[in-house]
Protein backbone atom coordinates (compact mmCIF):
# COMPACT_ATOMS: atom_id res chain seq x y z
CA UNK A 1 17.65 63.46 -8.12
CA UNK A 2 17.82 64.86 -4.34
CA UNK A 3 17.10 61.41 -2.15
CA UNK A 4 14.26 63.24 -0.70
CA UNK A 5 12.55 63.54 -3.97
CA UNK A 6 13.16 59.88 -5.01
CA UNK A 7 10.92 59.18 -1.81
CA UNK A 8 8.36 61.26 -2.75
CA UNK A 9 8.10 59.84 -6.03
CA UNK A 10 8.30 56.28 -4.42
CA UNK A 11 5.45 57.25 -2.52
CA UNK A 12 3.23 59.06 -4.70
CA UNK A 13 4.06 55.74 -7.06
CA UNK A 14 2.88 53.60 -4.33
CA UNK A 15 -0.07 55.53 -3.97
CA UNK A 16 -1.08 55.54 -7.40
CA UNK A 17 -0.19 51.89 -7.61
CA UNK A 18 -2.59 50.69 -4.48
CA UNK A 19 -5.64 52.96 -5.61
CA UNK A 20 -5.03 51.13 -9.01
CA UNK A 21 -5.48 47.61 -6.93
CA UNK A 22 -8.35 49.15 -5.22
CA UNK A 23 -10.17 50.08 -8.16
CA UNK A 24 -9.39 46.71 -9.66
CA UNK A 25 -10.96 45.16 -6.78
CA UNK A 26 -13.79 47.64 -6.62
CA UNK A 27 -14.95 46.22 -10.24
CA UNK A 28 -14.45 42.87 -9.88
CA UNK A 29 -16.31 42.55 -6.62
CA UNK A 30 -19.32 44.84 -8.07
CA UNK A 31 -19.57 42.19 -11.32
CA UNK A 32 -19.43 39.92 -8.75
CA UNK A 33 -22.17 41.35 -6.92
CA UNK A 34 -24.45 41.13 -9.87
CA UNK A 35 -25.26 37.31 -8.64
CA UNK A 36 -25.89 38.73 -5.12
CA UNK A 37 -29.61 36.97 -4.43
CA UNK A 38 -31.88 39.04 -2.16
CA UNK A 39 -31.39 38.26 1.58
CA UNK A 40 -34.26 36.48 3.67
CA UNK A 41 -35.84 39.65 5.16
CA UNK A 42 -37.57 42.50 3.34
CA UNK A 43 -35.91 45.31 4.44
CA UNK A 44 -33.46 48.14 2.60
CA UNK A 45 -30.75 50.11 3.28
CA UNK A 46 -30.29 53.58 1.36
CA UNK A 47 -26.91 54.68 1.60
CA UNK A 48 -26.82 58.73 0.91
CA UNK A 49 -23.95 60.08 0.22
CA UNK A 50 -21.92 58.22 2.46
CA UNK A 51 -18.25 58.29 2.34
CA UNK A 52 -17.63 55.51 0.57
CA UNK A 53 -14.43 54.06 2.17
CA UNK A 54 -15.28 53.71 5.69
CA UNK A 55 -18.57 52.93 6.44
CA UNK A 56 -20.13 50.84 3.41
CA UNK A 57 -18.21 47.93 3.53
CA UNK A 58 -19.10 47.64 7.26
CA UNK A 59 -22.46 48.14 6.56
CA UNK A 60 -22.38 45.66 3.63
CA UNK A 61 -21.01 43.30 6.41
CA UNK A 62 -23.89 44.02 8.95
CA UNK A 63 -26.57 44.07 6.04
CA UNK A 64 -25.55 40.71 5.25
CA UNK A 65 -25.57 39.45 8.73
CA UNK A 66 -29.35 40.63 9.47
CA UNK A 67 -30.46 39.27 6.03
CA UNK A 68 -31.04 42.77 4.17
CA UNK A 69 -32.77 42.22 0.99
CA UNK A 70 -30.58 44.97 -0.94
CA UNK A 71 -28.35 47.92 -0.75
CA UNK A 72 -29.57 51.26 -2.43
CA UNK A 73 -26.09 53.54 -3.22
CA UNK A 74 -27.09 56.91 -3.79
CA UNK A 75 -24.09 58.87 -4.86
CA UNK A 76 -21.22 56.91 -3.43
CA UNK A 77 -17.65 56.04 -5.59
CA UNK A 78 -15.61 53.11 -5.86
CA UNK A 79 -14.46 51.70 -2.19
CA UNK A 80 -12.43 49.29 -0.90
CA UNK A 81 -14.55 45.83 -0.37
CA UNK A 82 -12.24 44.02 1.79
CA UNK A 83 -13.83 45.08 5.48
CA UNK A 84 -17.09 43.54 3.81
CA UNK A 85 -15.39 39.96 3.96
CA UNK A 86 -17.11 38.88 1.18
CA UNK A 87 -20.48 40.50 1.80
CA UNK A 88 -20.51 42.98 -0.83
CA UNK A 89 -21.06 39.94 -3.60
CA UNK A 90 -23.92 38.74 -1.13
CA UNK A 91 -25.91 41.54 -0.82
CA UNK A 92 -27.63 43.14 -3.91
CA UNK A 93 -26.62 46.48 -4.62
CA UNK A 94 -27.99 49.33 -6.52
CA UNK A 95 -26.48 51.98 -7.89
CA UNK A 96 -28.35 55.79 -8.22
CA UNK A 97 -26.74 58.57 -9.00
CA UNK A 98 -29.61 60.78 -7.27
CA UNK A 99 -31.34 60.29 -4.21
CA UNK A 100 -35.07 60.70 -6.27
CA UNK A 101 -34.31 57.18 -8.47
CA UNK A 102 -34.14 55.03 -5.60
CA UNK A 103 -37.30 56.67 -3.64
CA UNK A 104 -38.92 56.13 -6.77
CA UNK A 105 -37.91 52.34 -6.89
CA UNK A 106 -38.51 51.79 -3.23
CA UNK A 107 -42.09 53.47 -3.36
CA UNK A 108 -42.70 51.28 -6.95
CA UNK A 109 -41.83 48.25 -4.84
CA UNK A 110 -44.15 48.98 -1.86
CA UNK A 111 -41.92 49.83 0.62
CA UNK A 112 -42.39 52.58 3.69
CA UNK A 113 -39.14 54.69 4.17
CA UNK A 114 -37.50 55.64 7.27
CA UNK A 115 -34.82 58.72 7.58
CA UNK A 116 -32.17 58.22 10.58
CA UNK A 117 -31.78 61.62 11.86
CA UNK A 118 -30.05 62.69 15.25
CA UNK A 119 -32.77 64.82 15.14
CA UNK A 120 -34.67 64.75 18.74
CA UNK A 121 -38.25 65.71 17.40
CA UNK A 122 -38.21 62.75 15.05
CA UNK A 123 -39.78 59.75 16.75
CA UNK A 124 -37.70 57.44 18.58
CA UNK A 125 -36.97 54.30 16.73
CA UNK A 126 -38.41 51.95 19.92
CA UNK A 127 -41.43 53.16 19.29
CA UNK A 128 -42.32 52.69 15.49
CA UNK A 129 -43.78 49.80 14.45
CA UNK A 130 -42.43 48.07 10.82
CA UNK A 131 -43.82 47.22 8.15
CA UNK A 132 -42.38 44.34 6.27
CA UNK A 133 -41.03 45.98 3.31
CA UNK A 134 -38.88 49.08 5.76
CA UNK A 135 -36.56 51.05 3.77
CA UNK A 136 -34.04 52.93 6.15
CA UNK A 137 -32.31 56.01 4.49
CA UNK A 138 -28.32 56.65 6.21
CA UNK A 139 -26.89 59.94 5.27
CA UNK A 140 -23.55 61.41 5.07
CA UNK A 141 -21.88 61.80 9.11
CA UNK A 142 -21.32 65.34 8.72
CA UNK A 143 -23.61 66.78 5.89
CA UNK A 144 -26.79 64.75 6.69
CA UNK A 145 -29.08 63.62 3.53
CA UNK A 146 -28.36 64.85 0.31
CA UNK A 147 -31.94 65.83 0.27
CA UNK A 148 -34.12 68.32 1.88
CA UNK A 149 -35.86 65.47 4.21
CA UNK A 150 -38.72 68.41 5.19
CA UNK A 151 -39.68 68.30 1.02
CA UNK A 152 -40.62 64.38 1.54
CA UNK A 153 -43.50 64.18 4.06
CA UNK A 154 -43.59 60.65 3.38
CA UNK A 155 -39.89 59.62 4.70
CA UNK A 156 -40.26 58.97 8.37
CA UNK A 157 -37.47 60.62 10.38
CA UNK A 158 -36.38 58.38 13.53
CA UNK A 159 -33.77 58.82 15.94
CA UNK A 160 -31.82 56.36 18.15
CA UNK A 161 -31.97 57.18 21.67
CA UNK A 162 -29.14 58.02 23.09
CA UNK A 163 -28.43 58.89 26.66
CA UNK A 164 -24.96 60.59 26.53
CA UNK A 165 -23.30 63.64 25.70
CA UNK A 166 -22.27 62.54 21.99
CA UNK A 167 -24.66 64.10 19.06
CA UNK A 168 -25.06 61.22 17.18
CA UNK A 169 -23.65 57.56 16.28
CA UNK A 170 -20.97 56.45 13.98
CA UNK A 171 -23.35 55.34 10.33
CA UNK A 172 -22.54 51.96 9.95
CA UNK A 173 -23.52 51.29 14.49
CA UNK A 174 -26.89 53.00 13.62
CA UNK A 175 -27.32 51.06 10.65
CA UNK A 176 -26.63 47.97 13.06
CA UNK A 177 -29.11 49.08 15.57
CA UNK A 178 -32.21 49.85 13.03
CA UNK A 179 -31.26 46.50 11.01
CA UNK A 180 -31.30 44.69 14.23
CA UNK A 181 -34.56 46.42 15.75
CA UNK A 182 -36.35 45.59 12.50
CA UNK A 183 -35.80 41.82 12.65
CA UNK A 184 -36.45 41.70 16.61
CA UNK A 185 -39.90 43.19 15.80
CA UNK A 186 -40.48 41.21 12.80
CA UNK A 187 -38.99 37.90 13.53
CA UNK A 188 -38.80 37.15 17.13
């Protein structure tokens, strides 16, 4: 074999061999998580379509620092836990493979739901009051919600002001900012 292709094959190996240790670590951490006990506050997170091995651990991280009481995964794959450290098997998480199952179990459970939207004709999210049991919806960075947010009058679009020239935040920040905004109003 040509030295160049012995490298390749080292590296595709080496590939194959850390996604492997990922996955591995993926699975134990989400049996882990089935102990996870519901955080102090009643709030929710719905993750939409996110991609899975950036944001969610950081989110998972955040969650856990504001108290979330659970974690609703709509259509998101195995990812790396490690930026979590250690929140993924503190916060519960729920798994959906549609958007439509964990509406359904949020409405069930009482809760109001909140869309984040860069969108500037949805109301700003200083000036919406909470209810206890807030669900806030996060969609993908580039392709929004996998859902037409228009077909569910009941989801309340917010936005996050913003005062420069960007078009919107990074997912797990505005995640951050609604998480923290709910517990200032609700537990100041």
């Amino acid at each position: 074999m040509e030295p160049d292709s012995l490298e390749q094959l080292s590296t595709r190996q080496l590939r194959k061999r850390r996604q492997e240790q990922l996955l591995r670590s993926y699975h134990k951490q989400r049996q882990r998580n089935l102990l996870a006990r519901p955080g102090i506050h009643r709030f929710a997170l719905v993750l939409d379509h996110l991609k899975a091995s950036f944001n969610v651990p950081k989110i998972f991280r955040s969650a856990e620092a504001f108290g979330a009481r659970e974690i609703h995964l709509v259509n998101i794959g195995p990812f790396d836990p490690s930026p979590a450290k250690g929140s993924f098997r503190k916060v519960p998480a729920r798994f959906h493979d549609r958007f439509e199952a964990a509406h359904h179990q949020l409405v069930e459970q009482g809760y109001t739901l909140f869309a984040l939207t860069p969108a500037r004709d949805s109301e700003p999210l200083t000036r919406v009051r909470f209810p206890e049991r807030s669900a806030f919806i996060l969609g993908h960075e580039e392709n929004g919600f996998s859902f037409e947010l228009e077909a569910w009058p009941q989801i309340r679009p917010l936005h996050i002001p913003q005062f420069g020239e960007v078009e919107s935040l990074n997912v797990s920040v505005a995640a951050s900012i609604v998480m923290y905004e709910y517990v200032r109003q609700l537990h100041s």
